[in-house]
C-alpha atoms as a PDB file:
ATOM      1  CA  UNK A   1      62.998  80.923 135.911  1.00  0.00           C
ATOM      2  CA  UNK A   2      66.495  82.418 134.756  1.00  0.00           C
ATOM      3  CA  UNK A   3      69.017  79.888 133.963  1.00  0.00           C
ATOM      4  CA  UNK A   4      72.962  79.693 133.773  1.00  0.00           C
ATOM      5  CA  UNK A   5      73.599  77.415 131.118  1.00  0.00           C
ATOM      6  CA  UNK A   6      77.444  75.955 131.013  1.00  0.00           C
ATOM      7  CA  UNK A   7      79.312  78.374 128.665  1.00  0.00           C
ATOM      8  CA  UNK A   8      82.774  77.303 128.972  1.00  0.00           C
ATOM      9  CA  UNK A   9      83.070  80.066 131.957  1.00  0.00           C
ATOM     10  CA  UNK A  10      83.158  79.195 136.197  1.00  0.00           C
ATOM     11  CA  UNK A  11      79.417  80.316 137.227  1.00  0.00           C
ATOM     12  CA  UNK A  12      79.616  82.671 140.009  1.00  0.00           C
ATOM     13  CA  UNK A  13      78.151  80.190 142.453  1.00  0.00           C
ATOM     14  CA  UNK A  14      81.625  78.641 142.124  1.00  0.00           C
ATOM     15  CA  UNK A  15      84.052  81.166 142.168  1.00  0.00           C
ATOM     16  CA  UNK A  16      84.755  80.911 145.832  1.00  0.00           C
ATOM     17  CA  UNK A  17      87.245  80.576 147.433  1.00  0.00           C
ATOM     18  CA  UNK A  18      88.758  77.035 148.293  1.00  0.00           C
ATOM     19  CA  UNK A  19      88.145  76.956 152.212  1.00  0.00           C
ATOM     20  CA  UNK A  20      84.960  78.614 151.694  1.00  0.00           C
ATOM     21  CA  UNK A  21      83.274  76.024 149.469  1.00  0.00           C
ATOM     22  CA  UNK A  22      80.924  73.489 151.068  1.00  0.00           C
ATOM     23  CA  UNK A  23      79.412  70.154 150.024  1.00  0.00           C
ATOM     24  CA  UNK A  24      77.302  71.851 147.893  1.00  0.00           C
ATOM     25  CA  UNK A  25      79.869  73.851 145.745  1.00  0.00           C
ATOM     26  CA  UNK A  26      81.377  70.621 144.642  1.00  0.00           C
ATOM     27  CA  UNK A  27      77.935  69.251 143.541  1.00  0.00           C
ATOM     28  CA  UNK A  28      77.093  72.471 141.923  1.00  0.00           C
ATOM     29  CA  UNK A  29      80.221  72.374 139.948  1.00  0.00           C
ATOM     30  CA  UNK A  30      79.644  68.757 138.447  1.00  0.00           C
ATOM     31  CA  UNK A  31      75.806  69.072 137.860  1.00  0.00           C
ATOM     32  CA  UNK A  32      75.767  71.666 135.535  1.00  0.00           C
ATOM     33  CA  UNK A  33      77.656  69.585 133.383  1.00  0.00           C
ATOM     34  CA  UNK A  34      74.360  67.080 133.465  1.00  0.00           C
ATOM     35  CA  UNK A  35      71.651  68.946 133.326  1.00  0.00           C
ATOM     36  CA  UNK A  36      73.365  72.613 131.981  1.00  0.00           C
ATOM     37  CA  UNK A  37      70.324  74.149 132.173  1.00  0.00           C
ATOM     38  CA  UNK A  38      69.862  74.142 135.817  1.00  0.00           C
ATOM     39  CA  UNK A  39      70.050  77.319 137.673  1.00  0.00           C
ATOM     40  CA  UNK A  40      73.055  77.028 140.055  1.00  0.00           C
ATOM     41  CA  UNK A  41      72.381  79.973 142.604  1.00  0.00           C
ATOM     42  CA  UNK A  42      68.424  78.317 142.875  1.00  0.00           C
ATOM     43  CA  UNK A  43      69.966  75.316 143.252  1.00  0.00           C
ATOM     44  CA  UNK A  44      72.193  76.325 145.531  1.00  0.00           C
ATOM     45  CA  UNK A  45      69.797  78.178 147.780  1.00  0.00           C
ATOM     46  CA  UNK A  46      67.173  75.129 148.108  1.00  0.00           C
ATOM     47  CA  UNK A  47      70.378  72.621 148.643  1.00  0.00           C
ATOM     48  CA  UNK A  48      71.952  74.569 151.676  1.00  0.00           C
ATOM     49  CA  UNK A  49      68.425  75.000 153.015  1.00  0.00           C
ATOM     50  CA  UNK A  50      67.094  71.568 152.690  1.00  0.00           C
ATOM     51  CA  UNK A  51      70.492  70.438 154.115  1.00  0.00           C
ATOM     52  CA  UNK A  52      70.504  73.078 156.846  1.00  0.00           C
ATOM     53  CA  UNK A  53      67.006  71.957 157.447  1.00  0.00           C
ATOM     54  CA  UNK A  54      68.220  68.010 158.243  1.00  0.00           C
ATOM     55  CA  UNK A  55      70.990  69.160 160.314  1.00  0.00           C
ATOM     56  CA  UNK A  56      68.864  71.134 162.282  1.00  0.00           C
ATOM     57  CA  UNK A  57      65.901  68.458 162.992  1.00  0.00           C
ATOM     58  CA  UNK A  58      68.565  66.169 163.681  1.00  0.00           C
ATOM     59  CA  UNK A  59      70.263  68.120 166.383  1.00  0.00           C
ATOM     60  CA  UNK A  60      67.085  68.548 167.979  1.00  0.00           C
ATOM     61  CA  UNK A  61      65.915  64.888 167.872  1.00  0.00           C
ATOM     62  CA  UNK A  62      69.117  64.668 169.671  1.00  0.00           C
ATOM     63  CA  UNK A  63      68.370  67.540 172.151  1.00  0.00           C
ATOM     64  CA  UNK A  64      64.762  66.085 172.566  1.00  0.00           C
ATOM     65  CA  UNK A  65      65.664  62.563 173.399  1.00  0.00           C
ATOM     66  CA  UNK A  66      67.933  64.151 176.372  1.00  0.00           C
ATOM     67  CA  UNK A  67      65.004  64.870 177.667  1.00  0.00           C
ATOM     68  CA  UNK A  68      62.792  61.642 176.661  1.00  0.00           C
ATOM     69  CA  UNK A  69      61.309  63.312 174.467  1.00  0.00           C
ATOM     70  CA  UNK A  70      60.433  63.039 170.605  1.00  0.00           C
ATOM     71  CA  UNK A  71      59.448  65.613 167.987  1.00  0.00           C
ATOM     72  CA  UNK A  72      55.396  65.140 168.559  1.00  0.00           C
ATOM     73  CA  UNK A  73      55.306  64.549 172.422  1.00  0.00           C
ATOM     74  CA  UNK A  74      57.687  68.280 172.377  1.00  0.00           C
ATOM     75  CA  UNK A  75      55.318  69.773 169.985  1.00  0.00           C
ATOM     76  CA  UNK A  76      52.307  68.700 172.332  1.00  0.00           C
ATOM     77  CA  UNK A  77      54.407  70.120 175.220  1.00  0.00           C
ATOM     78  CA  UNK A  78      55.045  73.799 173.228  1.00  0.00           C
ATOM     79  CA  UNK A  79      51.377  73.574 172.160  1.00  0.00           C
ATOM     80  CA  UNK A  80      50.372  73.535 176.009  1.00  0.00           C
ATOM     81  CA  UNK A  81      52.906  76.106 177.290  1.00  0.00           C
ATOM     82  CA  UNK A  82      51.987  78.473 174.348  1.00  0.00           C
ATOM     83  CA  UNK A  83      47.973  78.547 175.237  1.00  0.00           C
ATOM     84  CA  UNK A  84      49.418  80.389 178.492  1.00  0.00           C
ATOM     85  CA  UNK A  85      47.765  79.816 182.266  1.00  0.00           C
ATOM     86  CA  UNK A  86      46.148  77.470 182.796  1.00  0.00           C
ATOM     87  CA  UNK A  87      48.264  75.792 179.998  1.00  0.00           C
ATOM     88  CA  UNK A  88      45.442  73.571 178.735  1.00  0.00           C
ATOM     89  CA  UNK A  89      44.164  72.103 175.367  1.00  0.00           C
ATOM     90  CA  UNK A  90      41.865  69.273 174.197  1.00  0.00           C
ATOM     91  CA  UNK A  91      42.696  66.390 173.115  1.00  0.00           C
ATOM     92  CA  UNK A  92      40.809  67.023 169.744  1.00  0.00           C
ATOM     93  CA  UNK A  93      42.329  70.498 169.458  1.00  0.00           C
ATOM     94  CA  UNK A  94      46.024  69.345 170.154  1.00  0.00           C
ATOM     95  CA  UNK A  95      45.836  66.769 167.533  1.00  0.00           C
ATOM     96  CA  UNK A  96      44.449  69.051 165.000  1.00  0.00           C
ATOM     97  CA  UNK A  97      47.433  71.356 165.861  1.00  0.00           C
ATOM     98  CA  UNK A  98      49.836  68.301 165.749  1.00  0.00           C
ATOM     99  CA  UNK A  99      48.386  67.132 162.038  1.00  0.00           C
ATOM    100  CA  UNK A 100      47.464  63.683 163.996  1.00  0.00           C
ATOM    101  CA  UNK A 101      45.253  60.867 164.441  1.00  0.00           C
ATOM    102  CA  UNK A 102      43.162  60.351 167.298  1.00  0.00           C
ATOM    103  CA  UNK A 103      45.232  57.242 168.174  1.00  0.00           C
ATOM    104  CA  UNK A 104      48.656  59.019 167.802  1.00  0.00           C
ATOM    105  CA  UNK A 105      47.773  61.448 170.125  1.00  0.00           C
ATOM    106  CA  UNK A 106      46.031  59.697 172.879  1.00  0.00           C
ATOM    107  CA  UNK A 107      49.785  57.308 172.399  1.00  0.00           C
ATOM    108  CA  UNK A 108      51.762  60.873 172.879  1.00  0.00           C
ATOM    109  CA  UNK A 109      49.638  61.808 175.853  1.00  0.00           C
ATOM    110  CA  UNK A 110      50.118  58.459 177.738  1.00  0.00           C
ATOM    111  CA  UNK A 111      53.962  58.114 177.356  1.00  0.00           C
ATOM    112  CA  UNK A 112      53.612  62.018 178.554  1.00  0.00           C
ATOM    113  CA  UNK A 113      51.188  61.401 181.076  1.00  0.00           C
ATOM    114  CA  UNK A 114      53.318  58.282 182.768  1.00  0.00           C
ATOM    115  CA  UNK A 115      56.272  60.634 182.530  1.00  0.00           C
ATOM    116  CA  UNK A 116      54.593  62.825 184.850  1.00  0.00           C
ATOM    117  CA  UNK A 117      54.617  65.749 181.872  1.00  0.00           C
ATOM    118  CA  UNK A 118      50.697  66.441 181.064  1.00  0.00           C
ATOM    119  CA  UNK A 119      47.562  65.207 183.458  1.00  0.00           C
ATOM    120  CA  UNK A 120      44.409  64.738 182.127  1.00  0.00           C
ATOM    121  CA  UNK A 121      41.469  66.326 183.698  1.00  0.00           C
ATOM    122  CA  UNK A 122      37.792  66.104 182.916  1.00  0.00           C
ATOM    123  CA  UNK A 123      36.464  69.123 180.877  1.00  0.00           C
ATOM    124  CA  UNK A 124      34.087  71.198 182.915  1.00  0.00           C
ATOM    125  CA  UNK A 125      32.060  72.459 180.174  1.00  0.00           C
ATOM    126  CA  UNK A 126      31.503  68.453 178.381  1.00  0.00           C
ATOM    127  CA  UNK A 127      30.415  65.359 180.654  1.00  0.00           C
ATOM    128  CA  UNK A 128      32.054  63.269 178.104  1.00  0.00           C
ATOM    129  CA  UNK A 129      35.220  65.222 177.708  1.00  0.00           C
ATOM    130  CA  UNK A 130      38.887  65.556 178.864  1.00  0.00           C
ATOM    131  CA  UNK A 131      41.123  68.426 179.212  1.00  0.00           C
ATOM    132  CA  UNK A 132      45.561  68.059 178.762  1.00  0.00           C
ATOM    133  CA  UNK A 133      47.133  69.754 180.849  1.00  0.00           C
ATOM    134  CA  UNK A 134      50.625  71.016 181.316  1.00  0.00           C
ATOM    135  CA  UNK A 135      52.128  69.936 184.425  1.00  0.00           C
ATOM    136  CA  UNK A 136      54.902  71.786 186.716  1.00  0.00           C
ATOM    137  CA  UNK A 137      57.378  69.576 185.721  1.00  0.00           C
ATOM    138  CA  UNK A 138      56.084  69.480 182.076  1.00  0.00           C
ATOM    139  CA  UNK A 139      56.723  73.184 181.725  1.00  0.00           C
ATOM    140  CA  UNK A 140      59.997  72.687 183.403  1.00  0.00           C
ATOM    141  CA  UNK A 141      61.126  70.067 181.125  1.00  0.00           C
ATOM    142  CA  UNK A 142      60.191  71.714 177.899  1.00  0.00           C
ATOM    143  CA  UNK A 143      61.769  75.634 178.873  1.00  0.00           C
ATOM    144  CA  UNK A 144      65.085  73.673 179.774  1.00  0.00           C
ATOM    145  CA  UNK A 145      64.778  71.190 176.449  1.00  0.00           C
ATOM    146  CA  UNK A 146      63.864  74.599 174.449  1.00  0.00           C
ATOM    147  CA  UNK A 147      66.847  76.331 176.139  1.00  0.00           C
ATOM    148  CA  UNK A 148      69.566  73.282 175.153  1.00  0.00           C
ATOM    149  CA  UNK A 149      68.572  73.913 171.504  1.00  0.00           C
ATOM    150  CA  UNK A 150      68.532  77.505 171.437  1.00  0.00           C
ATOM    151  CA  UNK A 151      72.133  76.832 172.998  1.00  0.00           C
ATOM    152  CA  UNK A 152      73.141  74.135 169.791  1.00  0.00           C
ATOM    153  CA  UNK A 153      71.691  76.485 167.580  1.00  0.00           C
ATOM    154  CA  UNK A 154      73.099  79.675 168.654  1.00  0.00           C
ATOM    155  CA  UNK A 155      76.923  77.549 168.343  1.00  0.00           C
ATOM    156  CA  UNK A 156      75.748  77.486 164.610  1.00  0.00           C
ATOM    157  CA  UNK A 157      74.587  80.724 164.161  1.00  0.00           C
ATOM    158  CA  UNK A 158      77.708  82.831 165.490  1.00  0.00           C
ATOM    159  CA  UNK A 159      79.178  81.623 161.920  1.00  0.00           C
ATOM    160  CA  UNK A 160      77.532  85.063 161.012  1.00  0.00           C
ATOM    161  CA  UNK A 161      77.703  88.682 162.524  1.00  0.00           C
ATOM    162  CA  UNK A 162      74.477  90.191 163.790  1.00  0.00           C
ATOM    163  CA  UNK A 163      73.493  92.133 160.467  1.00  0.00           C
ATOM    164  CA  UNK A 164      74.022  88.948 158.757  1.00  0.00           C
ATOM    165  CA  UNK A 165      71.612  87.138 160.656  1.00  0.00           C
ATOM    166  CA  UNK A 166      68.893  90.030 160.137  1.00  0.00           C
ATOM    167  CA  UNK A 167      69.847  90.088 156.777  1.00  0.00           C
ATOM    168  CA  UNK A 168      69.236  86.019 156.773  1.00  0.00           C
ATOM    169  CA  UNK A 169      66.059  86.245 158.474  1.00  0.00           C
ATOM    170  CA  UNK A 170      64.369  89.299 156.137  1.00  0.00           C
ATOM    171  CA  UNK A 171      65.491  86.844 153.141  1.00  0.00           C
ATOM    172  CA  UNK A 172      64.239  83.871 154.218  1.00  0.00           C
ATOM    173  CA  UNK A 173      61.054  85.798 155.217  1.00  0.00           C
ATOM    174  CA  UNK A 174      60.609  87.226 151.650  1.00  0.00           C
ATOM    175  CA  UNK A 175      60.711  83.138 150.428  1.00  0.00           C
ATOM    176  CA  UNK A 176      58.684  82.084 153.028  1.00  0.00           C
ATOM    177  CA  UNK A 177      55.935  84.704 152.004  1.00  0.00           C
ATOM    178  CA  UNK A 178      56.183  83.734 148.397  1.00  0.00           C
ATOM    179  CA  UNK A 179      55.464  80.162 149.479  1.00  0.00           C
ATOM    180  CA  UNK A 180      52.846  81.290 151.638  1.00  0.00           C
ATOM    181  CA  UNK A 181      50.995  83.595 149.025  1.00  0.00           C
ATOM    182  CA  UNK A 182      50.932  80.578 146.435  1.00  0.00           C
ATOM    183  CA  UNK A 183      49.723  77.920 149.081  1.00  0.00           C
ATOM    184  CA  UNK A 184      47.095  81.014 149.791  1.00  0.00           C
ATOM    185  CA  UNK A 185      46.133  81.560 145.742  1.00  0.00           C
END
């Protein structure tokens, strides 16, 4: 790890210009006084992230309650709509997906059962089982949820041109794929 110990000098993470500096410029330029080791573009990076990251979860907890929905009953929903026609799962299988408990996930699929959103359906192939599945208005809900967000987040996103966001994404990519080959190693 490189590091931009405090010289005396502005690091170059601050050197922009006044109506261009964020939250996170103004922390960057009193922490390296504290710990002056600290690597202020790294720490700049995983700070805008993380705090892009919030912003964005929070926006669609917002979004997602519009539509009575929280974060696991919407994943539940996009797991269903994703396994295409006849948009169907088991119970077992979606909470594996959803990193669940048994109980959490048979409390997701009744709230989205009495909402009208999934039906359960006894499994063909297992006397004992049950199949979710994705209802008419289920789909329904969960395209025009999806589409409000896309909406919210394509307000935030016009902050950049075009390149810029494919320029974003193959970054972010490249440290997602680092991530992903250590978790792999």
């Amino acid at each position: 790890m490189t590091s931009r110990r405090f010289t005396g000098t502005v690091p170059e993470v601050m050197t922009a210009n006044a109506d261009d500096k964020d939250h996170i410029d103004r922390f960057l330029a009193t922490i390296h006084h504290v710990v002056p080791d600290l690597d202020l573009e790294v720490e700049g990076i995983v700070d805008r992230i993380s705090g892009l990251s919030r912003r964005l979860q929070r926006s669609m907890d917002e979004t997602l309650a519009e539509f009575g929905l929280d974060t696991a009953e919407h994943k539940a929903l996009s797991t269903l709509a994703q396994a295409g026609e006849p948009y169907r799962s088991t119970p077992g299988k979606l909470s594996k997906r959803m990193e669940l408990s048994s109980g959490a996930i048979t409390n997701r699929l009744d709230r989205l059962e009495q909402a009208g959103l999934i039906r359960r359906l006894p499994d063909p192939d297992d006397r004992r089982g049950v199949l979710v599945e994705l209802t008419a208005k289920g789909r329904r809900t969960y395209q025009k949820a999806v589409g409000a967000a896309a909406k919210k987040e394509a307000l935030v996103a016009a902050a950049l041109t075009e390149r810029e966001k494919k320029q974003l994404n193959a970054l972010l990519r490249r440290m997602m794929l680092e991530f992903e080959r250590r978790e792999n190693a």
